[in-house]
Protein backbone atom coordinates (compact mmCIF):
# COMPACT_ATOMS: atom_id res chain seq x y z
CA UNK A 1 -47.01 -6.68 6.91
CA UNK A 2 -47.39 -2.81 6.32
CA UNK A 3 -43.59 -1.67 5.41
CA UNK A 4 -43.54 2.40 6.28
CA UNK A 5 -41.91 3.77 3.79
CA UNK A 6 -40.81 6.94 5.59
CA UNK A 7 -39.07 4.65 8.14
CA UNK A 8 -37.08 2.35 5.47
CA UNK A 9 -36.12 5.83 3.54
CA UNK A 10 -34.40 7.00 7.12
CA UNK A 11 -32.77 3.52 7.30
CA UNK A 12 -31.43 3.54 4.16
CA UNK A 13 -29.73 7.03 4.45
CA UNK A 14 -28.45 6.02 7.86
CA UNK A 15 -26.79 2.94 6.28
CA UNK A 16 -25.26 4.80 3.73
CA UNK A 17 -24.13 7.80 5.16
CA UNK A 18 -22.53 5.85 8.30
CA UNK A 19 -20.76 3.38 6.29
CA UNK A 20 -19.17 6.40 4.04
CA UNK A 21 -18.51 8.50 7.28
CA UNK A 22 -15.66 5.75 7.78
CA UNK A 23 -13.91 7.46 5.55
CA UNK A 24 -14.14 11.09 5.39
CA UNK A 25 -12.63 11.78 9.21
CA UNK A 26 -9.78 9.55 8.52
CA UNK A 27 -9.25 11.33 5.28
CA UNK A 28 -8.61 14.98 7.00
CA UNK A 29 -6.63 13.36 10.11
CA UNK A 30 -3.86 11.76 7.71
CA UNK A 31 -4.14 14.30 5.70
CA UNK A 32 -3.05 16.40 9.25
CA UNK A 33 -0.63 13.36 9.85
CA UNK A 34 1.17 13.22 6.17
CA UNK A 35 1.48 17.50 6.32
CA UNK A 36 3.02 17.28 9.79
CA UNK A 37 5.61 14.42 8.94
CA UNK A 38 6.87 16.01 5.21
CA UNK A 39 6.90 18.81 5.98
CA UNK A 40 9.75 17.53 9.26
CA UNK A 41 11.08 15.95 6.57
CA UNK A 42 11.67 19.32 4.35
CA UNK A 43 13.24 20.98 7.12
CA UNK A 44 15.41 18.20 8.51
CA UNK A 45 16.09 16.70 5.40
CA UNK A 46 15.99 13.25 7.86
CA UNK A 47 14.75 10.25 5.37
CA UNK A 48 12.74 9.02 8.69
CA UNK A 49 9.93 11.57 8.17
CA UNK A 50 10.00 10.85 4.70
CA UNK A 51 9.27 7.22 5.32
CA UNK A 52 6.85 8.01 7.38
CA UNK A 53 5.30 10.04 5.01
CA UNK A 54 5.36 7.62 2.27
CA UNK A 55 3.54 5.49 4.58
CA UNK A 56 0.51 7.40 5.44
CA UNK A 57 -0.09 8.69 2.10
CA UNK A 58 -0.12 4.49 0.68
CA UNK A 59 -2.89 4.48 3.64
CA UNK A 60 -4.61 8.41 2.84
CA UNK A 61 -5.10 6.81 -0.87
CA UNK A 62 -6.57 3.57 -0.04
CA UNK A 63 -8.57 5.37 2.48
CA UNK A 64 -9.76 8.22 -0.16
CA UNK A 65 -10.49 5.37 -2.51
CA UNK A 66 -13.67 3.72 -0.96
CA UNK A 67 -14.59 7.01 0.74
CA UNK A 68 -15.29 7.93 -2.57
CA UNK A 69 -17.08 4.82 -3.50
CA UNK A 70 -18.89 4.87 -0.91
CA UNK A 71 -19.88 8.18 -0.88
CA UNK A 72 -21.66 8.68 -4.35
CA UNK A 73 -24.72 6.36 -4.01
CA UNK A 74 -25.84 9.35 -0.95
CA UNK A 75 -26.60 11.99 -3.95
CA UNK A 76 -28.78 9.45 -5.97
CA UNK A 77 -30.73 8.90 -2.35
CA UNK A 78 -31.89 12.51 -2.41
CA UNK A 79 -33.58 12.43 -5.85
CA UNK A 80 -34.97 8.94 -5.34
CA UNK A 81 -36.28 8.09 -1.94
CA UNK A 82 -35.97 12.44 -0.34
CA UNK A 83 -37.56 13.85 -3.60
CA UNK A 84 -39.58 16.27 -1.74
CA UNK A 85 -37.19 17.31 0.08
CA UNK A 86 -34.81 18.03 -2.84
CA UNK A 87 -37.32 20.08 -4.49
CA UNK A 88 -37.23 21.94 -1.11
CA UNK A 89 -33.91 22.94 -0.37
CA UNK A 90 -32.36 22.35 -4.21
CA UNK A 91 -32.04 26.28 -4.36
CA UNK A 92 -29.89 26.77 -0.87
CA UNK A 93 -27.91 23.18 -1.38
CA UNK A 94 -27.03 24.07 -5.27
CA UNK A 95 -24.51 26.40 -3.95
CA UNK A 96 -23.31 25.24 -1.28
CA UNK A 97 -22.40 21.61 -3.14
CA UNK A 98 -21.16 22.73 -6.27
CA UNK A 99 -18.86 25.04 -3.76
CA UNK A 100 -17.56 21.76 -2.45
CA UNK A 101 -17.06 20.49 -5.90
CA UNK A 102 -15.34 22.69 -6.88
CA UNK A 103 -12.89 23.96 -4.44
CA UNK A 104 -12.55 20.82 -2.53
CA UNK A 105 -13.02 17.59 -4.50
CA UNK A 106 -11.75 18.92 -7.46
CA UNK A 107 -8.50 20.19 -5.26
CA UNK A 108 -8.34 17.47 -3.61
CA UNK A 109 -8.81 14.85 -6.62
CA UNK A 110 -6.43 17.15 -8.89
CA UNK A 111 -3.20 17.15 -6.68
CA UNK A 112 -3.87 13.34 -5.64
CA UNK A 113 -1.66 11.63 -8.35
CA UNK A 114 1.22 14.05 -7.27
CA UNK A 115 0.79 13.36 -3.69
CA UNK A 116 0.55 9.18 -4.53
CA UNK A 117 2.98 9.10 -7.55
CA UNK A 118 4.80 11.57 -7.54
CA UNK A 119 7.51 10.81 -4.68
CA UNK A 120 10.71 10.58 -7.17
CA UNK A 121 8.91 12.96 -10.20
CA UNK A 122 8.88 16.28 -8.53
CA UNK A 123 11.03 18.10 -6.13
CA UNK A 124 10.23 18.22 -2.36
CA UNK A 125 9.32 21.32 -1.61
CA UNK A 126 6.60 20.82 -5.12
CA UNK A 127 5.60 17.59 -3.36
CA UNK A 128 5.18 18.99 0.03
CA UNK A 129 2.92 21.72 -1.64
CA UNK A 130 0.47 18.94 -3.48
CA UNK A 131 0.30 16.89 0.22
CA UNK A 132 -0.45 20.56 1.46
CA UNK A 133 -2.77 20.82 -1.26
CA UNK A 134 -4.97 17.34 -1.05
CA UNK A 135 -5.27 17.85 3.08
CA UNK A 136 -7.05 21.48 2.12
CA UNK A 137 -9.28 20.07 -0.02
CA UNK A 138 -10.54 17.40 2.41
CA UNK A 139 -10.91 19.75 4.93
CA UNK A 140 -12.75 22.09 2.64
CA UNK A 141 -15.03 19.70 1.40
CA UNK A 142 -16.04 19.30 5.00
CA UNK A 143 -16.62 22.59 5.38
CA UNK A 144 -18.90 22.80 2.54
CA UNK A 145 -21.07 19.75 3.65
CA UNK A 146 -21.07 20.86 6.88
CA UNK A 147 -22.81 24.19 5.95
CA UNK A 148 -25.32 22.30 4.21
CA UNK A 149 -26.11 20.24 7.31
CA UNK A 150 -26.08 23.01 9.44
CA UNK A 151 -28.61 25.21 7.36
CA UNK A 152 -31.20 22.08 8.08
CA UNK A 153 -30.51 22.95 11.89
CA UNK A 154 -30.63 26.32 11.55
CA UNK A 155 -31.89 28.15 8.30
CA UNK A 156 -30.22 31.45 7.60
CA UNK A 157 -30.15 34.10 4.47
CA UNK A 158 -33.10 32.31 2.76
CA UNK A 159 -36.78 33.18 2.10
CA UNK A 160 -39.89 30.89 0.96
CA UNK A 161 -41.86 31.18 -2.64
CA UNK A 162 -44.31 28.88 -4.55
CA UNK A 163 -47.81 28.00 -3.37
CA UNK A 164 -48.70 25.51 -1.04
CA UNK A 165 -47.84 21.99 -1.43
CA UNK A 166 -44.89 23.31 -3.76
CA UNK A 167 -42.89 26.01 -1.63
CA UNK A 168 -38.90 25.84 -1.76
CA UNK A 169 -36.25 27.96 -0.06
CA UNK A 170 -34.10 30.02 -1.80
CA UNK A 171 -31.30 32.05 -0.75
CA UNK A 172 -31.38 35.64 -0.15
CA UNK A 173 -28.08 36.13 1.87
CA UNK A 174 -25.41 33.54 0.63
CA UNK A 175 -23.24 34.39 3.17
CA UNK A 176 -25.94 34.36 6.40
CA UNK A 177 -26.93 30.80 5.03
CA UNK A 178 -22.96 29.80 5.18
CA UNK A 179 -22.57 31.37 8.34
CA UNK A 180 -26.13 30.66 9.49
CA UNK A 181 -25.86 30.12 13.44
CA UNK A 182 -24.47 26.68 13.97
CA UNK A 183 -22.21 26.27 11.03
CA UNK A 184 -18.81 27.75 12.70
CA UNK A 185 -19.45 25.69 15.86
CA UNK A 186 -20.72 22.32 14.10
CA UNK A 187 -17.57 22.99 11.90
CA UNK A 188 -14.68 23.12 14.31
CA UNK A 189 -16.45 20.22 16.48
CA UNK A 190 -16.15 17.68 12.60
CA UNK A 191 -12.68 18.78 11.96
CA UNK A 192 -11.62 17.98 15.33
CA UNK A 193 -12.77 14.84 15.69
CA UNK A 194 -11.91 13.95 12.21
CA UNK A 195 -8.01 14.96 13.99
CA UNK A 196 -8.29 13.09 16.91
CA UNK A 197 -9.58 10.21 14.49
CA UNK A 198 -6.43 10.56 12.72
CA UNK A 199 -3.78 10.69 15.72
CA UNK A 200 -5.42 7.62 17.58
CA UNK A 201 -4.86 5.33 14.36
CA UNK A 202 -1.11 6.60 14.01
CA UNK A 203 -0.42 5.90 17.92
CA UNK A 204 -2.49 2.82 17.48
CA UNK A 205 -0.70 1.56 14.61
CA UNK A 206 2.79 2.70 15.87
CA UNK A 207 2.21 1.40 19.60
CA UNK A 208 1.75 -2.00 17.76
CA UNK A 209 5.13 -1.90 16.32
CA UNK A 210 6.86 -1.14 18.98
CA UNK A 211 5.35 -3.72 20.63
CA UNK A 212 6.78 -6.12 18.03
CA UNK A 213 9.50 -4.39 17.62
CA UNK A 214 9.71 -3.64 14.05
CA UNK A 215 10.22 -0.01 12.82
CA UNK A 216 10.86 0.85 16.07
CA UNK A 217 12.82 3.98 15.22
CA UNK A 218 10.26 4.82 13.42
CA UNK A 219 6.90 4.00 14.98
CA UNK A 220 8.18 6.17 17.85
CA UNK A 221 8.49 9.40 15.95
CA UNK A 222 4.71 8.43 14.81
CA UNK A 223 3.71 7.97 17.93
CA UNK A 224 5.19 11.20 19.19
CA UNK A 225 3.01 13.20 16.25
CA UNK A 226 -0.07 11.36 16.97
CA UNK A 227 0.38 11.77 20.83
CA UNK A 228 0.75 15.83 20.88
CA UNK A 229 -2.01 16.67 17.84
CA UNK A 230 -4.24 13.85 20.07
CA UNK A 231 -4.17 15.21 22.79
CA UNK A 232 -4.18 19.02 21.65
CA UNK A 233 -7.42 18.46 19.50
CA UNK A 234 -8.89 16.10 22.32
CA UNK A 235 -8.91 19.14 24.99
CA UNK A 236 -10.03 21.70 21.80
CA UNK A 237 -12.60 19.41 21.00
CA UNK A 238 -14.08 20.04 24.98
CA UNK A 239 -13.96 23.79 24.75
CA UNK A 240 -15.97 23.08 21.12
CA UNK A 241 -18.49 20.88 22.58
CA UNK A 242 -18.88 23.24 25.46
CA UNK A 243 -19.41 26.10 23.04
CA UNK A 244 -21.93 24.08 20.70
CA UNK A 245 -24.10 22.77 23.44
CA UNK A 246 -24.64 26.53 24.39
CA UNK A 247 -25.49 27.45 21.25
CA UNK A 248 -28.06 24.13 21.08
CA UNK A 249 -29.65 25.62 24.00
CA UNK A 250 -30.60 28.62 21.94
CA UNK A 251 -30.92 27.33 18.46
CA UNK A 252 -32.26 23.53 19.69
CA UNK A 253 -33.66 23.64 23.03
CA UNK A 254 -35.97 20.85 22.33
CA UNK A 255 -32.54 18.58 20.85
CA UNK A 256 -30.71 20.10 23.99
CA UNK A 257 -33.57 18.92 26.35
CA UNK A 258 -33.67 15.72 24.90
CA UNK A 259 -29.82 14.77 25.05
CA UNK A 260 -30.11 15.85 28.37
CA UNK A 261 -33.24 13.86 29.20
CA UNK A 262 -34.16 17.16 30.59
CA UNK A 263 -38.10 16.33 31.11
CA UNK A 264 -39.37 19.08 33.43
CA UNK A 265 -38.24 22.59 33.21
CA UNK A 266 -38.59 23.19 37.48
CA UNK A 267 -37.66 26.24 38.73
CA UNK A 268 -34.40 26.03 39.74
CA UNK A 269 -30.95 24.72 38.09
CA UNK A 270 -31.35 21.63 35.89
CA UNK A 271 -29.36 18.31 36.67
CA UNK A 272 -26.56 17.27 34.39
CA UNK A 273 -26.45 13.28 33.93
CA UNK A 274 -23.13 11.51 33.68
CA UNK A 275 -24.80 8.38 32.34
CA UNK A 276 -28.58 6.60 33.16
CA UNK A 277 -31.18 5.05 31.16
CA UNK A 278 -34.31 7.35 29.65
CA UNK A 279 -37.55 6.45 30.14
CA UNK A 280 -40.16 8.81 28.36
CA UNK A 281 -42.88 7.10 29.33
CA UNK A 282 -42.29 7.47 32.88
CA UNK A 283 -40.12 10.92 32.24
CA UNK A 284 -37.36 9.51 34.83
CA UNK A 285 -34.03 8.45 33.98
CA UNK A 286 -33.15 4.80 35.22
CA UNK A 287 -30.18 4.09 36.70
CA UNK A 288 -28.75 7.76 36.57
CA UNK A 289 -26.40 9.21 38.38
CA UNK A 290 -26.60 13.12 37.61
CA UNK A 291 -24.46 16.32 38.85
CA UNK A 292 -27.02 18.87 40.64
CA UNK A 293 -27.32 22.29 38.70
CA UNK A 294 -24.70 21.43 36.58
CA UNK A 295 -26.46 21.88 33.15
CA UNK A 296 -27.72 25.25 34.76
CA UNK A 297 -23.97 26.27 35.06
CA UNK A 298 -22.55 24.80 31.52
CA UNK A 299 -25.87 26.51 29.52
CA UNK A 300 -26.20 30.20 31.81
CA UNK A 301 -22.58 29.81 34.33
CA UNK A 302 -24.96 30.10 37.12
CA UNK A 303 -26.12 26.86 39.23
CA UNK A 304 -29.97 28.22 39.28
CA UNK A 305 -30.63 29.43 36.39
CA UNK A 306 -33.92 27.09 34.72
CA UNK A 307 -32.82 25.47 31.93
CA UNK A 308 -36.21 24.47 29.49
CA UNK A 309 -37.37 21.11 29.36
CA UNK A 310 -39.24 19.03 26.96
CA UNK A 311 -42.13 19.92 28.90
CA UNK A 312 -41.79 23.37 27.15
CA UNK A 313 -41.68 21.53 23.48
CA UNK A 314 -45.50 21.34 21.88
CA UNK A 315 -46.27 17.30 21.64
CA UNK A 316 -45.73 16.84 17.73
CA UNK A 317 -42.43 18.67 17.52
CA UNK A 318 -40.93 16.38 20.58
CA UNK A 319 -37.66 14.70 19.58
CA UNK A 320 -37.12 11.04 20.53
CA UNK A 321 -35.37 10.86 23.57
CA UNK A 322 -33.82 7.72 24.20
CA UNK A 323 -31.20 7.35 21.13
CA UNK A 324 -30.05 10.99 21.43
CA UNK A 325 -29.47 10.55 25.30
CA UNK A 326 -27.08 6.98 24.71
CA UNK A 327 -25.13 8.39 21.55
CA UNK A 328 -24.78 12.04 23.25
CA UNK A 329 -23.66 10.42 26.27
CA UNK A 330 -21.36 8.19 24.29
CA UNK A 331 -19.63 10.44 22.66
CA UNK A 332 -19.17 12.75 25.41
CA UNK A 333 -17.63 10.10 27.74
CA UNK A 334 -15.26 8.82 25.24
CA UNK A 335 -14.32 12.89 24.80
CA UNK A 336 -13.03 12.21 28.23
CA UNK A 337 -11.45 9.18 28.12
CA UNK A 338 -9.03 10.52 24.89
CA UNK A 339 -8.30 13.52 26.94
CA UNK A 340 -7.35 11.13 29.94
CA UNK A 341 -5.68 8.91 27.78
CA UNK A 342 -3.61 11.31 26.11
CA UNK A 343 -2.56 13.43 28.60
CA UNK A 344 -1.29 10.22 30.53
CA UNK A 345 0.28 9.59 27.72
CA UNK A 346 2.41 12.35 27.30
CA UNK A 347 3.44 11.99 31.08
CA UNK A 348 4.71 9.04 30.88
CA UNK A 349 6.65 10.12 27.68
CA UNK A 350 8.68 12.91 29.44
CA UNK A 351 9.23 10.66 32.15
CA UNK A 352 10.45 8.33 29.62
CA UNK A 353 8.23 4.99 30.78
CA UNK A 354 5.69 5.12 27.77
CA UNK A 355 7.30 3.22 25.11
CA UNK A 356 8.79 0.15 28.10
CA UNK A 357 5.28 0.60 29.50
CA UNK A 358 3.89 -2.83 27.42
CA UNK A 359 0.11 -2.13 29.07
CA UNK A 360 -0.17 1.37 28.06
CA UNK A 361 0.85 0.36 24.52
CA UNK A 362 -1.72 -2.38 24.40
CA UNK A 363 -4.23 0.23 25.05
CA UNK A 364 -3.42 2.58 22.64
CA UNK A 365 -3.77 -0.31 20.14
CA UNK A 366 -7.04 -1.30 21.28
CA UNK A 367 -8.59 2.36 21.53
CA UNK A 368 -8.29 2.66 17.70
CA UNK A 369 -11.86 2.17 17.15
CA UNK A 370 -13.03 4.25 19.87
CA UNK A 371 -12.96 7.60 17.59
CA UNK A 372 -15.23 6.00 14.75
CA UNK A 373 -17.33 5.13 17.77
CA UNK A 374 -17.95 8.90 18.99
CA UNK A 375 -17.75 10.37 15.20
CA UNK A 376 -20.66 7.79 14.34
CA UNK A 377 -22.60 8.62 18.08
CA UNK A 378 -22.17 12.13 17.69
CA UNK A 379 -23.74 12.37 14.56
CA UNK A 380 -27.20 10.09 15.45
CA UNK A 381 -27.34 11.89 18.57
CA UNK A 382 -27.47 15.41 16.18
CA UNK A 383 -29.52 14.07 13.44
CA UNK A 384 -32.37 11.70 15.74
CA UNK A 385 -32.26 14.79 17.79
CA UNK A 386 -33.72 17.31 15.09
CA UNK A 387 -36.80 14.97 14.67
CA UNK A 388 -39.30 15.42 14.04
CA UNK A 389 -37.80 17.88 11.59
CA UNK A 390 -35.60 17.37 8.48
CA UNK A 391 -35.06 21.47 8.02
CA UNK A 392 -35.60 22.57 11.24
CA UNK A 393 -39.14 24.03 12.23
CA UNK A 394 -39.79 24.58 8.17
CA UNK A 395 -40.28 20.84 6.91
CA UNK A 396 -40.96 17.48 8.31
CA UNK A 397 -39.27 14.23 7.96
CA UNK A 398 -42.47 12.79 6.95
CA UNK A 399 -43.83 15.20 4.79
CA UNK A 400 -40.22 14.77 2.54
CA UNK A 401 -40.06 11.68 1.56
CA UNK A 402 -40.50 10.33 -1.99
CA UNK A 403 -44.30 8.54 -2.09
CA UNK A 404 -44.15 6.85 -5.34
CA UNK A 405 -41.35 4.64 -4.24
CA UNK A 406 -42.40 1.86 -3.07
CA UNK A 407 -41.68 0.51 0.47
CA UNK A 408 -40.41 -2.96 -0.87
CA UNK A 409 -38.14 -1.61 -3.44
CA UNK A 410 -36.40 0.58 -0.59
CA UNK A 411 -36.18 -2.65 1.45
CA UNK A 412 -34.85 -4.24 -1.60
CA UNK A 413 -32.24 -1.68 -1.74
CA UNK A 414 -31.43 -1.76 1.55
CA UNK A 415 -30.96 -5.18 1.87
CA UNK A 416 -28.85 -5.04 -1.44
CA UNK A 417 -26.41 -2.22 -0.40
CA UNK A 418 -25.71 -3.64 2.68
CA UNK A 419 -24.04 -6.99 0.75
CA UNK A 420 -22.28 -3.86 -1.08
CA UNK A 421 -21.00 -1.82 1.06
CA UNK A 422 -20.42 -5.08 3.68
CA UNK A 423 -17.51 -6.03 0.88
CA UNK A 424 -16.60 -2.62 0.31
CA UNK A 425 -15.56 -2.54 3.99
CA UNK A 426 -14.04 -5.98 3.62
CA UNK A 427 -11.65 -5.18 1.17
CA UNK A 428 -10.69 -1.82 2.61
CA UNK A 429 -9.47 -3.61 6.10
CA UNK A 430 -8.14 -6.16 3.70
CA UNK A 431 -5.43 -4.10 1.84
CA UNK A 432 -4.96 -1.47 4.63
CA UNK A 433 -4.07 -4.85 6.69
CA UNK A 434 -1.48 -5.55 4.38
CA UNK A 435 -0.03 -2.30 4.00
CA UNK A 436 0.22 -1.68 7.70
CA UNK A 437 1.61 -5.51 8.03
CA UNK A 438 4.49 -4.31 5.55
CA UNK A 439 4.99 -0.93 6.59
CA UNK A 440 7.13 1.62 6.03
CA UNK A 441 9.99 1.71 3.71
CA UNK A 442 13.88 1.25 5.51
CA UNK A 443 14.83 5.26 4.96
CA UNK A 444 18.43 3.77 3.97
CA UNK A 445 16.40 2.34 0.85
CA UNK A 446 15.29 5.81 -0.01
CA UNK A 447 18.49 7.37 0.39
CA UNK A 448 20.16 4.63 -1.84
CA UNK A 449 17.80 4.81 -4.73
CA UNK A 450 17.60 8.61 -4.62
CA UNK A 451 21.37 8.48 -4.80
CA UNK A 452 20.97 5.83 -7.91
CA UNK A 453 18.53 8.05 -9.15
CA UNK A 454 21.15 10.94 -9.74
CA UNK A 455 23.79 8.72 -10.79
CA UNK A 456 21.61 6.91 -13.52
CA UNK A 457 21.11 10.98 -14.64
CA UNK A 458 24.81 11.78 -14.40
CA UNK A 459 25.45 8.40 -16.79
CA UNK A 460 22.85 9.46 -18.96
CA UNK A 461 24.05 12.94 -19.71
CA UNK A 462 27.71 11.45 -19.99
CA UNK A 463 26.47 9.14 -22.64
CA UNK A 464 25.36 12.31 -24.85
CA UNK A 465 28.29 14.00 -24.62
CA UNK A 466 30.52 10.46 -25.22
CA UNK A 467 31.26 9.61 -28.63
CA UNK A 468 30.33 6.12 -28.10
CA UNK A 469 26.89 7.18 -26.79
CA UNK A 470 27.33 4.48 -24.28
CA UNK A 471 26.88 1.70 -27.00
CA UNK A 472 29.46 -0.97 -25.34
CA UNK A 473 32.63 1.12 -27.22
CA UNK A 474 31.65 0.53 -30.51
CA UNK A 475 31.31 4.14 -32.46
CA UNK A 476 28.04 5.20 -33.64
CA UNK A 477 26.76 5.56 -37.15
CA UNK A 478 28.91 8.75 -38.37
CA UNK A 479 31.67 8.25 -36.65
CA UNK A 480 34.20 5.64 -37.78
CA UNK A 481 35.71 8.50 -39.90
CA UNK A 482 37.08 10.53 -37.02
CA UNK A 483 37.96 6.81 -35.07
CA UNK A 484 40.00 5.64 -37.73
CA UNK A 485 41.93 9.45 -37.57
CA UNK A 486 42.60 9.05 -33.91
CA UNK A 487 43.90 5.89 -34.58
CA UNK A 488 46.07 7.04 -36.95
């Protein structure tokens, strides 16, 4: 059997990169989540929020942990099995990742045994700052990885040298290639779902306690946070997608057309499907049910305005349709459903029905998963969309591969890191299991030991200034002298 080597390369990056891009989202939404909470707890000075922080920062650094296990296999991937392509864009990425090392992970990593250990070491308000701190640096190394991606979509500030065979990119305008045209837009789309990642497994946790009623107190107050920031980033995150699927239809048109399923161009408004079944061989769409004109209106606000269609892409620069259309659609419909869900939600709060409404709980349990789901589907529909291209329009997907590896020995590696990162995965639900089945701490706990805490430093400064240094009454070396004297 002929293995294609291009093919396993593509698998194995898939497999890696979705298995670490577990992590990352739910690293920046309890990062939101732990900010929100201390900081309630430095202006109330209510021990609740601090339990609550305490809480989500045991689960941020378990969380952080495997992400970053997870996550360093991806760079050996590009020198390995993408070594043309490294040679290719090692000039415009250079930047751009050692930016991310070294005002994110650096950030991040430096203010992380603070944030973890640091509880009853520093003050609050120093505390507050190093959660502050760790939940920039997440969000920044997003925003550095992001600009990466997005120069492959659409290549800014850069021009090409070298002869044939060995050209590379190099930067002309650093800042055109970080603001090259789909950076801003891709950004604010990650971050937001990464948010909406985060409130959905707060409610989802919290809605299960107060369905067993433990932490109740507690898990209500969480649920409140998660509820609001949901369902604020959940409608944000449809203006963002609204904006970034105009901009794909001037940057992308072939990845727009093929989301879409958009096969003919016509010449009037193009149909916008809700859901259906692609069939490029056939160019129909099985099983749709579509909206007349309405792509028309959400690309140019005008029902008849042509919108282009893959008819207008030349044959070897088509995109597959198919996987794009499912994920797209995937993610899209599950954008409704957690603005539906949410806004429900907070109805039934101020009527004061959610928390005795068992159902509705039950649901927000079960939708936990539901944001990996659309973080994972909106990223294959974006990536299988650009094909055939791995740098849009300047390099293909084919051409960057590494051909002295061997097919086998990327099979062999695929088949190996999926054992890997299989247990990785294992052992992260394993011990975030536990910690969520133990929960938070009782806030009377931390009030007592904060309160033994200053007593043990009151004793301890009376015991220098006591003659008996605290010794059980018997005078210390030096001393029986001025004992005997007061005897006397």
């Amino acid at each position: 059997m002929d293995l294609d080597v291009v093919l396993l390369s593509r698998l194995q990056f898939a497999l890696t990169v979705m298995v670490h891009y577990l992590f990352p989202p739910l690293s920046i939404g309890l990062g939101a989540q732990m900010v929100i909470t201390e900081g309630l707890y430095l202006k109330t000075k209510d021990r609740r929020w601090e339990s609550l922080a305490r809480f989500w920062t045991k689960l941020f650094a378990v969380n952080f942990a495997v992400g970053v296990a997870t996550g360093i296999v991806m760079e050996f991937e590009f020198g390995t099995n993408w070594a043309t392509y490294s040679r290719f864009v090692g000039d415009v990425f250079g930047s751009a990742l050692a930016s991310e090392g070294i005002f994110a992970f650096f950030l991040e990593s430096g203010f992380l045994a603070v944030l973890v250990f640091g509880w009853d070491r520093v003050g609050p308000k120093m505390h507050l700052f190093s959660t502050v701190m760790v939940f920039t640096g997440s969000v920044f190394s997003s925003v550095w990885i992001v600009i990466a991606n997005s120069w492959m979509h659409t290549p800014a500030g850069y021009h090409l040298v070298g002869e044939e065979g060995h050209v590379r990119a190099e930067i002309t305008d650093f800042w055109a290639m970080v603001f090259n045209p789909s950076s801003m837009h891709r950004l604010g789309h990650v971050l937001l779902g990464a948010f909406i990642l985060g409130a959905f497994f707060t409610m989802s946790i919290s809605a299960y306690y107060v369905l067993k009623r433990r932490h109740e107190d507690l898990a209500k107050r969480a649920f409140d946070v998660g509820l609001v920031f949901g369902a604020l980033s959940s409608v944000l995150m449809l203006v963002s997608g609204h904006a970034q699927a105009r901009a794909l239809a001037v940057n992308q048109p072939g990845k727009l057309a093929a989301v879409e399923a958009h096969f003919h161009t016509g010449e009037g408004g193009a149909d916008l499907y809700l859901f259906g079944w692609p069939d490029r061989e056939t160019e129909t769409v099985h099983f749709g049910i579509a909206l007349p004109g309405m792509l028309s209106f959400l690309v140019h606000d005008d029902f008849d305005t042509p919108v282009p269609g893959l008819d207008q892409i030349p044959d070897d620069e088509e995109p597959p349709v198919l996987l794009p259309f499912l994920t797209y659609h995937a993610m899209a419909g599950l954008g409704m459903y957690f603005i539906g869900l949410t806004l429900f939600g907070l109805a039934m709060r101020w009527r004061g029905r959610l928390f005795t409404s068992r159902w509705l709980l039950w649901v927000f349990v079960l939708s936990a998963p539901l944001p990996y789901v659309a973080n994972q589907a909106g990223w294959v529909a974006t990536e299988v969309g650009r094909q055939p291209w791995i740098v849009y329009g300047l390099l293909r997907t084919s051409d960057a591969v590494s051909r002295s590896v061997p097919a086998d020995h990327v099979l062999g590696s695929i088949v190996l890191f999926s054992f890997i990162y299989v247990a990785l995965v294992v052992l992260w639900l394993v011990v975030m299991n536990e910690k969520i089945a133990h929960g938070p701490e009782d806030p009377a706990t931390l009030g007592a030991s904060a309160k033994e805490g200053s007593l043990g430093e009151a004793a301890a400064r009376l015991s220098l200034a006591s003659p008996h240094r605290m010794t059980g009454g018997d005078p210390v070396e030096g001393e029986p002298e001025r004992e005997q004297e007061r005897e006397g």
